[in-house]
Protein backbone atom coordinates (compact mmCIF):
# COMPACT_ATOMS: atom_id res chain seq x y z
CA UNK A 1 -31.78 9.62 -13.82
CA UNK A 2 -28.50 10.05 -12.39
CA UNK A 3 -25.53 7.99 -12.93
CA UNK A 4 -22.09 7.93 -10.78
CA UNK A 5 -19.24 7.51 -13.38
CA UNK A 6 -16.24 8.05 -11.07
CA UNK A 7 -12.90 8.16 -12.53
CA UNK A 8 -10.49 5.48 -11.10
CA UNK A 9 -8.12 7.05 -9.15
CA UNK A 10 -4.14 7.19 -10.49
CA UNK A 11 -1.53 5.89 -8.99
CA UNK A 12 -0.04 8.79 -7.25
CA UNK A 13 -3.68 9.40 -6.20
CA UNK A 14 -4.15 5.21 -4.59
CA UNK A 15 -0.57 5.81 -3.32
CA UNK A 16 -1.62 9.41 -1.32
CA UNK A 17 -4.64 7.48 -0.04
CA UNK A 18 -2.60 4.90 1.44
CA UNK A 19 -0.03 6.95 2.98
CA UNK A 20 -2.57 9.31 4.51
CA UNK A 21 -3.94 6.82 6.54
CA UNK A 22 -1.12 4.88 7.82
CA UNK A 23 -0.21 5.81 11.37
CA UNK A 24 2.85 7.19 12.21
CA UNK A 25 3.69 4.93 14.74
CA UNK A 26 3.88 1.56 12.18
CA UNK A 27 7.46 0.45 10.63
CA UNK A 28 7.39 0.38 6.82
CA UNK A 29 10.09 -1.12 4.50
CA UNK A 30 9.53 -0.36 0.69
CA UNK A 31 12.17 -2.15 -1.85
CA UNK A 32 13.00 -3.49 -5.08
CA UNK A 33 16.24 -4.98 -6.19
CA UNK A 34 16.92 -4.82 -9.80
CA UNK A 35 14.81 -6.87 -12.33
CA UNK A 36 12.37 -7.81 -8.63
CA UNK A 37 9.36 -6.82 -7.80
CA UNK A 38 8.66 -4.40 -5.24
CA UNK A 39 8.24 -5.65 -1.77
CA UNK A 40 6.36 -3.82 1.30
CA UNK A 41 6.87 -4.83 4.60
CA UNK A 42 4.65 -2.89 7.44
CA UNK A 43 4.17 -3.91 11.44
CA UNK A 44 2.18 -2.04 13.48
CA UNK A 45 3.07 -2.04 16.80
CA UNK A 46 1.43 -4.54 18.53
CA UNK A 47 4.12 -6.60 16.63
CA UNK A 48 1.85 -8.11 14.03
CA UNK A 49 3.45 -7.68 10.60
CA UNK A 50 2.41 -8.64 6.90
CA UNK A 51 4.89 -8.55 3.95
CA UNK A 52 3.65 -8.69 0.28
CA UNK A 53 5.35 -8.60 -3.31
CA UNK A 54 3.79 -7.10 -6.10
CA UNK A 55 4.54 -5.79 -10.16
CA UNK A 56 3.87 -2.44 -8.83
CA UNK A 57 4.45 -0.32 -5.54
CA UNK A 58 1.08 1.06 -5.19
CA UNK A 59 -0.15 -2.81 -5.54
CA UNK A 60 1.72 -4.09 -2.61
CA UNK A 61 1.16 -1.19 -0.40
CA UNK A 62 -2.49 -1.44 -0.56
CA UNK A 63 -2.27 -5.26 -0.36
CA UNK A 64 -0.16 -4.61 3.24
CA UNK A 65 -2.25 -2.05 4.29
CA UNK A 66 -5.15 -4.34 3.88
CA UNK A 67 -4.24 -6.99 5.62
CA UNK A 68 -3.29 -5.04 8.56
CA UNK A 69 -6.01 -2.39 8.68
């Protein structure tokens, strides 16, 4: 009886998943202002864009790259 116990994946491991699938062709804008959140910005280039804020940079990336996949 076999069991799958994956480990959940780090966040320098979500954030390498992310950016190895974005195309190179899509605008990105990553920031934080002091005491902010971090906010992600991406458009692809058919002109559709989605912009997200989040605690964490790995959380809004993959929240952008969601919504735009």
């Amino acid at each position: 009886m076999g069991h799958n116990y994956a480990k959940p994946l780090t966040a320098e491991a979500r954030m390498e998943r992310v950016f190895s699938r974005l195309p190179e062709d899509w605008n990105i804008k990553m920031e934080r202002q002091r005491g902010e959140k971090w906010s992600v910005m991406m458009q692809r280039p058919d002109g559709m864009q989605h912009h997200e804020t989040a605690d964490s940079l790995i959380e809004a990336l993959e929240e952008v790259w969601r919504a735009l996949r």
